[in-house]
Protein backbone atom coordinates (compact mmCIF):
# COMPACT_ATOMS: atom_id res chain seq x y z
CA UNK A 1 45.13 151.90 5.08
CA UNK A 2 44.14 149.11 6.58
CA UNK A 3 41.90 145.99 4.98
CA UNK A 4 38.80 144.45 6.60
CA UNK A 5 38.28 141.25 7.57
CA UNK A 6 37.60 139.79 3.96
CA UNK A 7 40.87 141.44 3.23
CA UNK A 8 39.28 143.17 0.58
CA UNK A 9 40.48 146.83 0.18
CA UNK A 10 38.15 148.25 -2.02
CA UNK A 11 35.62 147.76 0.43
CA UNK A 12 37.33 150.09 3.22
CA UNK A 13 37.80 152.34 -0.15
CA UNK A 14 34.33 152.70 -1.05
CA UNK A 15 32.75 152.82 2.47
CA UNK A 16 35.26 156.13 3.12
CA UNK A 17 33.83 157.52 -0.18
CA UNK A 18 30.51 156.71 0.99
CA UNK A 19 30.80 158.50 3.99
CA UNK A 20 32.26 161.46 2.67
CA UNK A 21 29.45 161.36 0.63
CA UNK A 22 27.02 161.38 2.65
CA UNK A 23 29.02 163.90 5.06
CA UNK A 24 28.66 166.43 1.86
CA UNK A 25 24.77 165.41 0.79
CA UNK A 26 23.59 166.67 4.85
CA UNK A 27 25.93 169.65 4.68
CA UNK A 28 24.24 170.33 1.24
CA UNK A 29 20.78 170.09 2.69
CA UNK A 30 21.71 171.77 5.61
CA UNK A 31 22.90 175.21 3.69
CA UNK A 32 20.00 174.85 1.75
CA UNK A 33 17.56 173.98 4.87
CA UNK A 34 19.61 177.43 6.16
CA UNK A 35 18.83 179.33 2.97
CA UNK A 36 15.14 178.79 2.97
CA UNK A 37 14.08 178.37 6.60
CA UNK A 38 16.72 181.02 7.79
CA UNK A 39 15.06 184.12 6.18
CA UNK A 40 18.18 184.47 3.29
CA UNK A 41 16.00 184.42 0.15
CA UNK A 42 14.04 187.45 1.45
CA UNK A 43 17.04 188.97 2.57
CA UNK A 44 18.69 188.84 -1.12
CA UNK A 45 15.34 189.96 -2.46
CA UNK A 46 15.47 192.97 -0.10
CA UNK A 47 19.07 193.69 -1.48
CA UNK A 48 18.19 193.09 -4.54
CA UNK A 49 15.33 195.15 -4.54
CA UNK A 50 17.93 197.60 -3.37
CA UNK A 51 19.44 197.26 -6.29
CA UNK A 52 16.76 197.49 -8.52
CA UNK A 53 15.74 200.81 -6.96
CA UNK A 54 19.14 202.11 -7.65
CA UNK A 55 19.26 200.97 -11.78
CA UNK A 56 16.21 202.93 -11.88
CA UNK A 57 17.21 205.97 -10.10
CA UNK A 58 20.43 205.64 -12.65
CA UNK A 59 22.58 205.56 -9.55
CA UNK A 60 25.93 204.38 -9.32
CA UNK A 61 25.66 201.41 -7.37
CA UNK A 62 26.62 201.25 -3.83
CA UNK A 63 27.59 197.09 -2.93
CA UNK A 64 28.61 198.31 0.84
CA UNK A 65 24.37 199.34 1.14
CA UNK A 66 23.43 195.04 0.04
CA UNK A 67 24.89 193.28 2.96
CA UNK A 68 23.36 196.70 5.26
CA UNK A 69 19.62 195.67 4.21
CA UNK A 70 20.21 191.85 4.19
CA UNK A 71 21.43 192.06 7.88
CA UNK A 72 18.83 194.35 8.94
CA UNK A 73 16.23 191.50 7.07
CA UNK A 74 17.80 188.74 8.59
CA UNK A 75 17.61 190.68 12.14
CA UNK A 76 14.04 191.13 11.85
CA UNK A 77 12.66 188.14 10.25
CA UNK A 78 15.21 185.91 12.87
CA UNK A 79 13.53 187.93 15.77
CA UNK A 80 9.86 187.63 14.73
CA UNK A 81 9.85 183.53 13.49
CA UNK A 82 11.80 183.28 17.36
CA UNK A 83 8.96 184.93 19.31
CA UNK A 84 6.60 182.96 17.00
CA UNK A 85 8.43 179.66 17.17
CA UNK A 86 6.07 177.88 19.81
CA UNK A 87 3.10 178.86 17.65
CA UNK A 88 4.71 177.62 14.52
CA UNK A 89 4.54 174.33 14.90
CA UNK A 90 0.77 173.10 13.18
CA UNK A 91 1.78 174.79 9.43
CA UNK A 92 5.77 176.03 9.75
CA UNK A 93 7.42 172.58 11.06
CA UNK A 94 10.07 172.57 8.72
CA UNK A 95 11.21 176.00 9.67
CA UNK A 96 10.62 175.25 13.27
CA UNK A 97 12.15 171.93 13.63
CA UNK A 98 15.27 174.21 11.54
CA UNK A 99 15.79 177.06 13.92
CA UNK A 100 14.54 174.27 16.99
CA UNK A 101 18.39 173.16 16.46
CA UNK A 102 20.72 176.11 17.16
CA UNK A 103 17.63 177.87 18.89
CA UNK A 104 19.56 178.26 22.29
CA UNK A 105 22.48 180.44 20.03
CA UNK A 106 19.30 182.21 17.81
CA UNK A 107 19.42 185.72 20.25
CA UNK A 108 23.55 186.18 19.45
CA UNK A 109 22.81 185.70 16.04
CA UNK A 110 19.99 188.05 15.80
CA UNK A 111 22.18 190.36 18.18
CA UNK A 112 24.78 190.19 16.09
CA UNK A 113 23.05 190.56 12.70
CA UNK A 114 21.34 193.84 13.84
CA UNK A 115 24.64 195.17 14.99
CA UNK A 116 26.75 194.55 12.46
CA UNK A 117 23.94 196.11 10.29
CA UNK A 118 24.09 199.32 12.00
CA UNK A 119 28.56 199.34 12.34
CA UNK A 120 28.16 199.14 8.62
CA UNK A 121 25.87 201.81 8.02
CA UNK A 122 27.69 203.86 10.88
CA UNK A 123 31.06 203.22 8.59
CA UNK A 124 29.69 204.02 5.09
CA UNK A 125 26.25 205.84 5.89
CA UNK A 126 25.16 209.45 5.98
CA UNK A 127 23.63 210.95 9.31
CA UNK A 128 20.30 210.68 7.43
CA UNK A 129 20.49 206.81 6.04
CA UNK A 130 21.74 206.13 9.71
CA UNK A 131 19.05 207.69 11.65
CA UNK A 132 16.64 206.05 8.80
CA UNK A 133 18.45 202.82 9.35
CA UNK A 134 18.19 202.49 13.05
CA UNK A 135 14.08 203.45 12.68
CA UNK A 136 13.59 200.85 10.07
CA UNK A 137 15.03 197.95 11.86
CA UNK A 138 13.00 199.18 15.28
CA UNK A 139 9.63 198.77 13.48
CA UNK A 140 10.71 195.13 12.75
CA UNK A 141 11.45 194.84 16.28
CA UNK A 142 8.63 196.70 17.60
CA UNK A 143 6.43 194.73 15.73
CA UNK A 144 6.97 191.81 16.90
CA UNK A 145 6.96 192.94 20.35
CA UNK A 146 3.58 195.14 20.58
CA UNK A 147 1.98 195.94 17.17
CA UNK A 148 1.80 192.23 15.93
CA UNK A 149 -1.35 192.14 18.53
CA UNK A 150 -3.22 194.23 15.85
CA UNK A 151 -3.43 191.64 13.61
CA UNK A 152 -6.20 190.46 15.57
CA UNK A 153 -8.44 193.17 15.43
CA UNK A 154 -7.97 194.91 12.18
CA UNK A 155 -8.07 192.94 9.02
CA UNK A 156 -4.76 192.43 6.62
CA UNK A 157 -3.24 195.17 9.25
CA UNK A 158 -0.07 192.48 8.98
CA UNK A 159 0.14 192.70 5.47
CA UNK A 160 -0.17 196.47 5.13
CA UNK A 161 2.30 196.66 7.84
CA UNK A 162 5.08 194.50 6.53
CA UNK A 163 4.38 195.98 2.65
CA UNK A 164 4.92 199.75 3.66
CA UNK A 165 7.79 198.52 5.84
CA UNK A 166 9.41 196.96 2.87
CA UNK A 167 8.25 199.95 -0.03
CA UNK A 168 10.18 201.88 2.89
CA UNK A 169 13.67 200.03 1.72
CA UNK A 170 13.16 202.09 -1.64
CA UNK A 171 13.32 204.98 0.83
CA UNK A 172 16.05 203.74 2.57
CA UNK A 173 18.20 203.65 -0.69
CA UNK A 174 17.23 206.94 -1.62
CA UNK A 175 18.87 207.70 1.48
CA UNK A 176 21.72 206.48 1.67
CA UNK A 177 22.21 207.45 -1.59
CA UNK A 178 22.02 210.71 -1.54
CA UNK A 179 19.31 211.10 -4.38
CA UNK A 180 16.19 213.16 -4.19
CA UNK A 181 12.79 212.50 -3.71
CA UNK A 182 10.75 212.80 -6.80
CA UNK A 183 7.90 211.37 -8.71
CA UNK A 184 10.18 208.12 -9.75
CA UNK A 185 10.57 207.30 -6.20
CA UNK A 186 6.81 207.05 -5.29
CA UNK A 187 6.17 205.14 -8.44
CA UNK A 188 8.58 202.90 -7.17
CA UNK A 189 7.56 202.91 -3.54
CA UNK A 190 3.83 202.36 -4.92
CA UNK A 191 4.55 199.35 -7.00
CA UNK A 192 6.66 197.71 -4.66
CA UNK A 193 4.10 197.95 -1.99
CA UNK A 194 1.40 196.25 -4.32
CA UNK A 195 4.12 193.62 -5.53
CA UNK A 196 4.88 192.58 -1.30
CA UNK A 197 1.52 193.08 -0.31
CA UNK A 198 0.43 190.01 -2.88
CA UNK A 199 3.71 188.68 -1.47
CA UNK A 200 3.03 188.59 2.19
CA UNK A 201 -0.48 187.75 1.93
CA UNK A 202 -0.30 184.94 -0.57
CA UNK A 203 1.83 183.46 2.51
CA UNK A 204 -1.18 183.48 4.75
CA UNK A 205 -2.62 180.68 2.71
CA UNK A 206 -0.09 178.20 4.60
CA UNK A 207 -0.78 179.36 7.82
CA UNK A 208 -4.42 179.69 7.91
CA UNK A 209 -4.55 176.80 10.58
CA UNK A 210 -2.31 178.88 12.71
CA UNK A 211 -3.81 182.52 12.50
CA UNK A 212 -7.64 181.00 12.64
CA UNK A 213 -6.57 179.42 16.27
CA UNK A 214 -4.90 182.19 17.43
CA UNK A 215 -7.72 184.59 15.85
CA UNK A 216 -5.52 186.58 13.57
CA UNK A 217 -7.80 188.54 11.10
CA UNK A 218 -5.93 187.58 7.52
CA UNK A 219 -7.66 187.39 3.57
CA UNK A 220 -7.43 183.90 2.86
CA UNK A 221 -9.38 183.47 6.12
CA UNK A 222 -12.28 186.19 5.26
CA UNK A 223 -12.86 185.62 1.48
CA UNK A 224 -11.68 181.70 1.80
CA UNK A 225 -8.59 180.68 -0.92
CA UNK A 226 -10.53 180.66 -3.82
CA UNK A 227 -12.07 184.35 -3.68
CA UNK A 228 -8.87 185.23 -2.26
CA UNK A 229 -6.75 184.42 -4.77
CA UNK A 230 -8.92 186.10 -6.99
CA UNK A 231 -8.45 189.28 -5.03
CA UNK A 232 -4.51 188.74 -5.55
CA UNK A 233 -5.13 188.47 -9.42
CA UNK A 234 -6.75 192.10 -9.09
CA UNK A 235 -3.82 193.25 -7.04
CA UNK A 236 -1.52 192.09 -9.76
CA UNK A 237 -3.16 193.33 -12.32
CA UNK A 238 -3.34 196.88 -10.20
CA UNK A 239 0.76 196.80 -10.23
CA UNK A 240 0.68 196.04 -13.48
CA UNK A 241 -1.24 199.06 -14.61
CA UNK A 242 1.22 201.06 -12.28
CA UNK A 243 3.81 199.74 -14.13
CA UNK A 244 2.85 200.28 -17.55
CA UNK A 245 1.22 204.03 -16.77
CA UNK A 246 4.58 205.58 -15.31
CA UNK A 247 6.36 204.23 -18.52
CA UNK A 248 3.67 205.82 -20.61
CA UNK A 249 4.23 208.90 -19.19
CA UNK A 250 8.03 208.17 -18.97
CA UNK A 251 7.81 208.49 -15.15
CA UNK A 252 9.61 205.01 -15.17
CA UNK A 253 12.59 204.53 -17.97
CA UNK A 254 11.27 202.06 -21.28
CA UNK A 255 13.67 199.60 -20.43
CA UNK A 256 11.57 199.19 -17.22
CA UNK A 257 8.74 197.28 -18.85
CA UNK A 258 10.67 193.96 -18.47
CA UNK A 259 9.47 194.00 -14.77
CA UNK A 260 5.80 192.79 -16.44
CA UNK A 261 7.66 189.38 -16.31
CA UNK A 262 6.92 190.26 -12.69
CA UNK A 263 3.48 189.61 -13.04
CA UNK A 264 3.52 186.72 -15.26
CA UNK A 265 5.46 185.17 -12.11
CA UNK A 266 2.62 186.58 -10.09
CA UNK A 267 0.40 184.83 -12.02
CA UNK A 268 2.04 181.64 -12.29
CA UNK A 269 2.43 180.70 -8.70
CA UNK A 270 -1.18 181.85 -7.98
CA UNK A 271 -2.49 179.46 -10.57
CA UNK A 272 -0.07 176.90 -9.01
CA UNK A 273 -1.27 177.00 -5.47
CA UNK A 274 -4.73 175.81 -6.79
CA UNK A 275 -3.36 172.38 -8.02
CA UNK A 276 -3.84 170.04 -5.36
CA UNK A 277 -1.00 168.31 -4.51
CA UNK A 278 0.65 171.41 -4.06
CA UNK A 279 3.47 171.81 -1.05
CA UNK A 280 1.97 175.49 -0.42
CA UNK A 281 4.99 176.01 2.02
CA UNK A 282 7.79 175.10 -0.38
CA UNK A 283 5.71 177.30 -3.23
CA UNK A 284 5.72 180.15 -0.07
CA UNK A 285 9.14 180.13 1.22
CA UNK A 286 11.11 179.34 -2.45
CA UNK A 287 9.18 180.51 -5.44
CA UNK A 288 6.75 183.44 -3.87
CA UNK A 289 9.89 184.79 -1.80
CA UNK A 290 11.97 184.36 -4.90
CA UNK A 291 9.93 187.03 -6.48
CA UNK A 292 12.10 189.80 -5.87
CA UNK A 293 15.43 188.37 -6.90
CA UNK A 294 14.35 188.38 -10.65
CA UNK A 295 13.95 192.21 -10.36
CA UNK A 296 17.36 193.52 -11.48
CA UNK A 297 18.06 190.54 -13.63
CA UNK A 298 14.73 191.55 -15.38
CA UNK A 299 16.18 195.48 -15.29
CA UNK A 300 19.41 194.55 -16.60
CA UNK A 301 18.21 192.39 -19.66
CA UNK A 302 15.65 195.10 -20.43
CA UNK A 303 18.22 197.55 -20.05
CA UNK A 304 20.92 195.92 -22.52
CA UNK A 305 17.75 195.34 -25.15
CA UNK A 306 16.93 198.84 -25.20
CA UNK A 307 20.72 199.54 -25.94
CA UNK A 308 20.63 197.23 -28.87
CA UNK A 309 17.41 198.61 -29.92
């Protein structure tokens, strides 16, 4: 090692720390950056949804189906946030300014996430789950591509669209594995749709300056925030009552009733986007997306609790 001019070794010493340092501090916000902005929270909440669905269902769990839905997620949220990049800019310039650096390598990865989502499913999928597969990544696609333009003529069409879409992934799992359609399933499919409908429209609020420009017909921009977040109250309260009427009538198991901490989340961030100093986007991207992680950790505590009881 060799000394500076002072002679002083420590000093070479500390400045090599120092840059390691910092050399670990951007990789850390990078990955994180990566995790947010890249679409990866909502694709663990989709597999984790995934997972939820299949606790309830009492299915054995299937890990080879998690990284088939997170792929086909990352393909289609990738693919829709590129064609919307330009328009991004006024109320999404974190995420832009993100993807704005590997942008000219975006397309392979999108390629390759959709592909790799399909080899997998073609490897440990049924003929059913495949064919399912394959449809439910082209309506991501083909959404971006020519339905999207809806969104300026018929009101909240792009949060009905995304919410079936997504209540489909319960489908999806039934699927692939192998269980039957029954009275459980819609429950679930039902409540999930409520649960991402509040989801995906809550998410409007942060780019109201972006859809009233380019006339895009969303609730925060008809009712205004306040009424509309009123609206999302009702639609939480609707899931709730969902909830709690299946496991009256033991559609859902007992154990499933830990999913009201669900709603209490619900509630919380809704009542947090009305403080003012609020970074809506940060609330959006990390806490409202976050949502659906919490649902199998909520199963599995319930779950164990009941066991006790």
């Amino acid at each position: 090692m060799r000394m500076n001019e002072t002679g002083n070794v420590y000093d070479v010493v500390f400045h090599e720390n120092s840059t390691f340092l910092n050399s670990l501090i951007k990789l850390k916000t990078c990955i994180k950056k990566e995790f947010i902005y890249g679409g990866h929270v909502l694709a663990l909440g989709s597999s984790l949804v995934a997972v939820s669905v299949m606790i309830l269902n009492g299915m054995i769990l299937k890990w080879e189906f998690l990284p088939i839905i997170y792929l086909i997620t990352l393909c289609i949220y990738n693919f829709d946030h590129y064609r919307e990049m330009e328009k991004d800019f006024s109320d999404n310039l974190g995420r832009v300014n993100h993807l704005f650096k590997y942008k000219k390598i975006l397309p392979i990865l999108i390629t390759t996430y959709g592909i790799s989502s399909i080899t997998l499913l073609i490897m440990f999928g049924n003929l059913e789950s495949i064919i399912f597969g394959i449809v439910f990544l082209s309506m991501g696609i083909v959404y971006s591509y020519k339905v999207k333009k809806l969104t300026s003529k018929i009101l909240a069409f792009k949060n009905f669209y995304t919410a079936s879409a997504v209540a489909l992934s319960a489908l999806f799992t039934v699927i692939y594995c192998g269980f039957q359609i029954n009275w459980l399933f819609f429950v679930i499919f039902v409540f999930l749709f409520l649960r991402f409908f509040v989801n995906t429209s809550f998410c409007d609020i942060k780019d109201m300056q972006t859809d009233k420009k380019h006339g895009i017909l969303t609730l925060p921009l008809f009712f205004g925030k306040n009424y509309f977040l009123k609206l999302l109250h009702i639609i939480n309260l609707l899931s709730f009552v969902v909830l709690i009427s299946a496991i009256i009538l033991e559609i859902l198991p007992a154990y499933s009733i830990f999913l009201v901490f669900v709603n209490i989340y619900c509630f919380y961030y809704i009542k947090k986007s009305k403080c003012p100093k609020i970074n809506i986007t940060s609330l959006s991207d990390i806490i409202v997306d976050g949502e659906f992680i919490f649902w199998p950790i909520f199963l599995i505590i319930g779950k164990s609790v009941f066991m006790i009881l």
